[in-house]
PDB file of N, CA and C in Angstrom:
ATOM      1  N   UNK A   1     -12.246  -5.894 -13.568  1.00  0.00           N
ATOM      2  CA  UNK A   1     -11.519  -5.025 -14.460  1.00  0.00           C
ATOM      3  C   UNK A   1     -11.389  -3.648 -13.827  1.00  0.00           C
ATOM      4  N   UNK A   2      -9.926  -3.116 -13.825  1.00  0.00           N
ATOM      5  CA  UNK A   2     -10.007  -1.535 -13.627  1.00  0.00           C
ATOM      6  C   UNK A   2     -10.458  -0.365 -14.440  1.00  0.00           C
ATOM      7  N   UNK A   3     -11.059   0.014 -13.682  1.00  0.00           N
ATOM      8  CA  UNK A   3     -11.776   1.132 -14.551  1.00  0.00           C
ATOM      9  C   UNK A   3     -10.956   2.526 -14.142  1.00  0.00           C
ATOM     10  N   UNK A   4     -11.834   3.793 -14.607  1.00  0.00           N
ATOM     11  CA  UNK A   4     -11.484   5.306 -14.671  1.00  0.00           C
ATOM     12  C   UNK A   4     -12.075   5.314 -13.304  1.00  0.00           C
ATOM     13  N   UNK A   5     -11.412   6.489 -12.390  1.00  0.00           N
ATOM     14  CA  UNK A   5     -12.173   6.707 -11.393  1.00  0.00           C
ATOM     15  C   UNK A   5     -12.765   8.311 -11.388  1.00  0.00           C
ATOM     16  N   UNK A   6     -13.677   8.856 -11.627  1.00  0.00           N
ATOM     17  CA  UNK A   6     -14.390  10.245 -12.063  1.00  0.00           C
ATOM     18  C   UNK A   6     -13.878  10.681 -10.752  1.00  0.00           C
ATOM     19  N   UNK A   7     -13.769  12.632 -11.162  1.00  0.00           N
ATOM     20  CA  UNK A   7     -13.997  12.664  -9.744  1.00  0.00           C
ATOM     21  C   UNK A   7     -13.947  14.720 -10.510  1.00  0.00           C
ATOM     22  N   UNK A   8     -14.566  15.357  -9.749  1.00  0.00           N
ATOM     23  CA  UNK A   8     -15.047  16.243 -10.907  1.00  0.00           C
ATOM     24  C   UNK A   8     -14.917  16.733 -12.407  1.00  0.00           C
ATOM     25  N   UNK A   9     -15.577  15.966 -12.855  1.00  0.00           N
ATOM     26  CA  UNK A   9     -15.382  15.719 -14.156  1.00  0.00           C
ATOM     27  C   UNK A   9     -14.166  15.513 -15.071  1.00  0.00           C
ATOM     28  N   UNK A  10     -13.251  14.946 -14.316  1.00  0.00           N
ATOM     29  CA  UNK A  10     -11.853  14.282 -14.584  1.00  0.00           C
ATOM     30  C   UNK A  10     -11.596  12.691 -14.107  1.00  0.00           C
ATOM     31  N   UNK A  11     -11.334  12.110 -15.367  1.00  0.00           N
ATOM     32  CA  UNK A  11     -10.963  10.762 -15.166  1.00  0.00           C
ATOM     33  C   UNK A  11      -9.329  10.463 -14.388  1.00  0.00           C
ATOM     34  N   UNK A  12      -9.337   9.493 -13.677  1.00  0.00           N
ATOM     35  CA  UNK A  12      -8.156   9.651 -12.987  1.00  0.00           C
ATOM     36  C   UNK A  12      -8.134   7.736 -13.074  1.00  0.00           C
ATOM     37  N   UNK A  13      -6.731   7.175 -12.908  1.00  0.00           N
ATOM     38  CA  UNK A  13      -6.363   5.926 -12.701  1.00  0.00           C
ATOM     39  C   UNK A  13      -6.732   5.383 -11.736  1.00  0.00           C
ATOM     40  N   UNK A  14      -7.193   3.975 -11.373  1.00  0.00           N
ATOM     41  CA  UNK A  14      -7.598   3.442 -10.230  1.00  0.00           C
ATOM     42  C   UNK A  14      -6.880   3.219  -9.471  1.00  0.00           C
ATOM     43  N   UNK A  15      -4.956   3.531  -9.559  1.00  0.00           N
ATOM     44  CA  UNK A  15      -4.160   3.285  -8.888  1.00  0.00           C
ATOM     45  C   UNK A  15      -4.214   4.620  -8.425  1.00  0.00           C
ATOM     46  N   UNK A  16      -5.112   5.852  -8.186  1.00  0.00           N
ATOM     47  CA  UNK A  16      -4.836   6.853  -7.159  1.00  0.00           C
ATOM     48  C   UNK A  16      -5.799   6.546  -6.368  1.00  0.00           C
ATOM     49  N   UNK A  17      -6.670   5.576  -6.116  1.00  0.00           N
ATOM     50  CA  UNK A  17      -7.210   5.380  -4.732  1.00  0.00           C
ATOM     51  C   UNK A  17      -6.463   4.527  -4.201  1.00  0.00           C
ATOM     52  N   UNK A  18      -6.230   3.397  -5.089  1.00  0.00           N
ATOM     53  CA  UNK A  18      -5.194   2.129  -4.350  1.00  0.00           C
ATOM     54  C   UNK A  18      -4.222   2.265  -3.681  1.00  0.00           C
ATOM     55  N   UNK A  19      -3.541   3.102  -4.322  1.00  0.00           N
ATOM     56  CA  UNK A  19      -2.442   3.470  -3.791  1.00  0.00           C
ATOM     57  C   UNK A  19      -2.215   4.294  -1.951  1.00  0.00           C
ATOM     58  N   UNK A  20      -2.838   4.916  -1.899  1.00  0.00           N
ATOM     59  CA  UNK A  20      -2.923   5.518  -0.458  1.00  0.00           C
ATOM     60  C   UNK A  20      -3.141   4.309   0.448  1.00  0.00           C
ATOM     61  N   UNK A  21      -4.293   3.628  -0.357  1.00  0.00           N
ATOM     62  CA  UNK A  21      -4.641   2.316   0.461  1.00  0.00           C
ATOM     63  C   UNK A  21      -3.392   1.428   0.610  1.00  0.00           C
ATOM     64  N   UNK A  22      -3.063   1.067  -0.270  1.00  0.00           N
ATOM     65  CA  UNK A  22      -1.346   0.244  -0.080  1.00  0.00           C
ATOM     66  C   UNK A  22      -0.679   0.885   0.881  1.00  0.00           C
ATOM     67  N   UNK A  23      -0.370   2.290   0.526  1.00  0.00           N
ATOM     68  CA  UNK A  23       0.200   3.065   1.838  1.00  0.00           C
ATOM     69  C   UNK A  23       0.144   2.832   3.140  1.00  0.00           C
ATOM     70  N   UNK A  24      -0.939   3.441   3.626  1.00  0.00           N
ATOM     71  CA  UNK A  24      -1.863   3.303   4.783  1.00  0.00           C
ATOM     72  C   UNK A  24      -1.399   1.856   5.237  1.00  0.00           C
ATOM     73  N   UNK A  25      -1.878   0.826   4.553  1.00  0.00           N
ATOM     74  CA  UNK A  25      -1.423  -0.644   5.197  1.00  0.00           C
ATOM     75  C   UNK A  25       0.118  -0.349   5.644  1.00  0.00           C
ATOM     76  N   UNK A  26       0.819  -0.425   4.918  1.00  0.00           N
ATOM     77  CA  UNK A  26       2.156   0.242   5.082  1.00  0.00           C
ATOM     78  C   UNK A  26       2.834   0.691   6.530  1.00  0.00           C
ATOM     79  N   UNK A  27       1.615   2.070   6.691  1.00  0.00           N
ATOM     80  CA  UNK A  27       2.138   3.192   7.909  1.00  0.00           C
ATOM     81  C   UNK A  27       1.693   2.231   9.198  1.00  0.00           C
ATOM     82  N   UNK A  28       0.370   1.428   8.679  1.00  0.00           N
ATOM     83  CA  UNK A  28      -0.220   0.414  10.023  1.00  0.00           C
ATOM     84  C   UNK A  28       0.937  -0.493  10.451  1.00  0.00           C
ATOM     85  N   UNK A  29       1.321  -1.287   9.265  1.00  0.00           N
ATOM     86  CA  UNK A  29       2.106  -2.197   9.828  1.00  0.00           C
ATOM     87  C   UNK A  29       3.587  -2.009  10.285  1.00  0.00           C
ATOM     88  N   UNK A  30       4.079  -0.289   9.711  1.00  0.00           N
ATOM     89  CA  UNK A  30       4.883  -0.144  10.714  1.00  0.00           C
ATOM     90  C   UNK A  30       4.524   0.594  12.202  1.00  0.00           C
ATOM     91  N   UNK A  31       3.325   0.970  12.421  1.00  0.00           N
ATOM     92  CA  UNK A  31       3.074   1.253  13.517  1.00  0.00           C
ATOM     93  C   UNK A  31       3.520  -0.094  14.924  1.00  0.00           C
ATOM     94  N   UNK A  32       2.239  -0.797  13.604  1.00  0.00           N
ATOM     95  CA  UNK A  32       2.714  -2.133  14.535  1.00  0.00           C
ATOM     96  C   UNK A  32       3.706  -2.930  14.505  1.00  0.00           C
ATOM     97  N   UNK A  33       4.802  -2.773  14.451  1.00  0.00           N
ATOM     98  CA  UNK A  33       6.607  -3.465  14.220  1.00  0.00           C
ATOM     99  C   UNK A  33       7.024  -2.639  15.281  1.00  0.00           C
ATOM    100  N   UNK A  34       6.871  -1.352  15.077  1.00  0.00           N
ATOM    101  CA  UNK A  34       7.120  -0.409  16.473  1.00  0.00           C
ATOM    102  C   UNK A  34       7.322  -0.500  17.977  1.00  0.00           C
ATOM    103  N   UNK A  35       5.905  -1.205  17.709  1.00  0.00           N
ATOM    104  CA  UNK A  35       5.051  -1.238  18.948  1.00  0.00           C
ATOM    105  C   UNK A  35       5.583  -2.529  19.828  1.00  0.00           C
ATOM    106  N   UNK A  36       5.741  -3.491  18.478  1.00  0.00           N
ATOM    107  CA  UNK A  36       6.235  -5.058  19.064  1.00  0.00           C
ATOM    108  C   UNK A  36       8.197  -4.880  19.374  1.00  0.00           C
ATOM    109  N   UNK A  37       8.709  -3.533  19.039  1.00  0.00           N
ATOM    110  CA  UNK A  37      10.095  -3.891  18.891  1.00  0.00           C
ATOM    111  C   UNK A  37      10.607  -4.614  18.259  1.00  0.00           C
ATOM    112  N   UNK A  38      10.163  -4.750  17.038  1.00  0.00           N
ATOM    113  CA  UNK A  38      10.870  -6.010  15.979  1.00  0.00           C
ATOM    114  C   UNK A  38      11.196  -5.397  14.797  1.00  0.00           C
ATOM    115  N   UNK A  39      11.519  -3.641  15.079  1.00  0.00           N
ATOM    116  CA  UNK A  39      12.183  -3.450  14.352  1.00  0.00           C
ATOM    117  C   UNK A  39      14.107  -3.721  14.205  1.00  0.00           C
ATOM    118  N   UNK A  40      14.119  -4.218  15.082  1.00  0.00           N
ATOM    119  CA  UNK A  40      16.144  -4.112  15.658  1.00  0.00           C
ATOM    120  C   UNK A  40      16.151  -5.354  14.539  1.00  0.00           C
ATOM    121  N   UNK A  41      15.379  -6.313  13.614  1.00  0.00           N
ATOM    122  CA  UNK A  41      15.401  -7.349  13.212  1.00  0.00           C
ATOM    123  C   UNK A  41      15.510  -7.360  11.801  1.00  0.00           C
ATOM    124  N   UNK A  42      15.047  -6.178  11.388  1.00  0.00           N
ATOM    125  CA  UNK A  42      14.792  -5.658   9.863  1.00  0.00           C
ATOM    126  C   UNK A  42      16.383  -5.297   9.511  1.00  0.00           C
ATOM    127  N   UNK A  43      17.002  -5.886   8.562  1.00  0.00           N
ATOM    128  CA  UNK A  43      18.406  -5.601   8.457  1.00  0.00           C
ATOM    129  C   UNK A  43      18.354  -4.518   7.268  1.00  0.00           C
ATOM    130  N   UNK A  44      17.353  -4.297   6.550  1.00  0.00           N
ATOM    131  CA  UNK A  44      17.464  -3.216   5.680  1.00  0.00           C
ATOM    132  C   UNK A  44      16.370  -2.693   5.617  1.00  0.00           C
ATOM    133  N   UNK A  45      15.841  -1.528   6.633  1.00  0.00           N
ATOM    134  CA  UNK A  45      14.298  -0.896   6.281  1.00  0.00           C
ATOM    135  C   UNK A  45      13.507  -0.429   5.312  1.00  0.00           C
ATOM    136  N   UNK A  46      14.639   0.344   4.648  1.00  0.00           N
ATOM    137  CA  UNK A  46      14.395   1.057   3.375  1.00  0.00           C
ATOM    138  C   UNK A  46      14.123  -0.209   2.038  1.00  0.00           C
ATOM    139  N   UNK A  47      14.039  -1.125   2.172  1.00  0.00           N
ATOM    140  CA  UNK A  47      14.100  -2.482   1.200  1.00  0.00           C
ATOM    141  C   UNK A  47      12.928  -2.995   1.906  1.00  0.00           C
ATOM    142  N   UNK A  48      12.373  -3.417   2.775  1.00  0.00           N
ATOM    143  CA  UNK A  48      11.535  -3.878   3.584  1.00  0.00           C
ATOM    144  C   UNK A  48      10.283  -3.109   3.561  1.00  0.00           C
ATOM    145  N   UNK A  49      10.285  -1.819   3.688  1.00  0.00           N
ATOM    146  CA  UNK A  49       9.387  -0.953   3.041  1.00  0.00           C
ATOM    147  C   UNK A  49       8.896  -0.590   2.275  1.00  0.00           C
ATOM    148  N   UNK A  50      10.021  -0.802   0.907  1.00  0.00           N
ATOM    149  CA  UNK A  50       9.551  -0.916  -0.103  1.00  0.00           C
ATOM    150  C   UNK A  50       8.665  -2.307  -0.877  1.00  0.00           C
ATOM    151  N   UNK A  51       9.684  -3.059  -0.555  1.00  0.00           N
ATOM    152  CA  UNK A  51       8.604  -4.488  -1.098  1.00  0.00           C
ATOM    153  C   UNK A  51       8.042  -4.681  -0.203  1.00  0.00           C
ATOM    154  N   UNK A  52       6.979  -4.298   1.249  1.00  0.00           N
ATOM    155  CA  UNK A  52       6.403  -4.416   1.901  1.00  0.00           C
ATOM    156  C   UNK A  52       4.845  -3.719   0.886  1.00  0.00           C
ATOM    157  N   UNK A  53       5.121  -2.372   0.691  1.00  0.00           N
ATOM    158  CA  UNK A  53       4.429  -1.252  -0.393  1.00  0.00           C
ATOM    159  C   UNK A  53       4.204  -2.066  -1.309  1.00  0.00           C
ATOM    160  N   UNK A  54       4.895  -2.895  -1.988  1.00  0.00           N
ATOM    161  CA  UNK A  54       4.908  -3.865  -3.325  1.00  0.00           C
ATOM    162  C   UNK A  54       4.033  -4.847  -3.179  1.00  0.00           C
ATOM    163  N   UNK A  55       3.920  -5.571  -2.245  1.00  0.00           N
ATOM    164  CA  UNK A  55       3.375  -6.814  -1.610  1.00  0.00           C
ATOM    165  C   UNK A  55       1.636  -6.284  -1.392  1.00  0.00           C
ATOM    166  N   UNK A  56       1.745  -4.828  -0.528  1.00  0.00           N
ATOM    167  CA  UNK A  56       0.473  -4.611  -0.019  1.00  0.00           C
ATOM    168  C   UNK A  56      -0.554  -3.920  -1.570  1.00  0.00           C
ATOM    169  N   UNK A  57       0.431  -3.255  -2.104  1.00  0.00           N
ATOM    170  CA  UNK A  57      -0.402  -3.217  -3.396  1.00  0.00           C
ATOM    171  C   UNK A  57      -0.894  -3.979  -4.269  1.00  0.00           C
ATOM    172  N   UNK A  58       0.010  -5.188  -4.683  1.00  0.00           N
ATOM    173  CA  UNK A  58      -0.611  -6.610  -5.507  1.00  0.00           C
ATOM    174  C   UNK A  58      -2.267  -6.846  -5.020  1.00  0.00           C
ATOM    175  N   UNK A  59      -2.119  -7.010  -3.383  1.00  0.00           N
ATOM    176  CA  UNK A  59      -3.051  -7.721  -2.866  1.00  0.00           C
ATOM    177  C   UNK A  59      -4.305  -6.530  -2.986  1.00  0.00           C
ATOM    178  N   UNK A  60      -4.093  -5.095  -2.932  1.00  0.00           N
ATOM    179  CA  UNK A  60      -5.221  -4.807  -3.139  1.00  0.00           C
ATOM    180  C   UNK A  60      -5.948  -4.343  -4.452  1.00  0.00           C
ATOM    181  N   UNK A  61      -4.491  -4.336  -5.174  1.00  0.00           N
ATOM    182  CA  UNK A  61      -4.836  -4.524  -6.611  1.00  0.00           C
ATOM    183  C   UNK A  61      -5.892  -5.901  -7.001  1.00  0.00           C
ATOM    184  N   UNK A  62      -5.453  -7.018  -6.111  1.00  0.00           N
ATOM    185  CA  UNK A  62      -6.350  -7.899  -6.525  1.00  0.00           C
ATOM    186  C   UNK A  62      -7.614  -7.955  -6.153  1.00  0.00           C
ATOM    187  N   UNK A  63      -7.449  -7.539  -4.681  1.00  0.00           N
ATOM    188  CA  UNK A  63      -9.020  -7.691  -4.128  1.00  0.00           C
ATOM    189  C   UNK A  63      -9.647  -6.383  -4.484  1.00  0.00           C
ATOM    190  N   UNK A  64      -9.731  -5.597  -4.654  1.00  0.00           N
ATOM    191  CA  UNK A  64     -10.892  -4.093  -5.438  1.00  0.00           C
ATOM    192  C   UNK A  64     -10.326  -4.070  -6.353  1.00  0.00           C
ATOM    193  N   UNK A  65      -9.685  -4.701  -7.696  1.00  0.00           N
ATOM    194  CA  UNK A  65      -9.398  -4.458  -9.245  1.00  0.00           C
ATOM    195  C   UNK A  65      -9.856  -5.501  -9.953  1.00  0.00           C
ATOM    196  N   UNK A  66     -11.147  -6.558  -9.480  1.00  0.00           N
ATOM    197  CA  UNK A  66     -12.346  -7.072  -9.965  1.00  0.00           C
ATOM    198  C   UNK A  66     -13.311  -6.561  -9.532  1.00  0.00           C
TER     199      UNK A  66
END
């Protein structure tokens, strides 16, 4: 279950840690698309990025939101 996350004496949503974390996966895996040149393959980045962000959040919504 998600809880409050404290943080000086203010409760905050558990989607403001998650979230950076979704990010972060994000900035990695376009580091690494970069790196491999497989970006010329992505026919719409801005769509790809986004449900990429979508995809990486579910999963860590699932794994640290038990």
């Amino acid at each position: 279950m998600l809880r409050e996350v404290g943080f000086g004496g203010m409760l905050f949503s558990p989607l403001v840690v998650l979230v950076p974390l979704a990010f972060a996966l994000v900035l990695l895996t376009r580091l690494v698309l970069h790196q491999l040149d497989v970006q010329g393959l992505i026919w719409k980045h801005a769509w790809f990025e986004v449900s990429l962000f979508v995809c990486y959040l579910a999963v860590v919504v699932y794994l640290f939101g038990s």
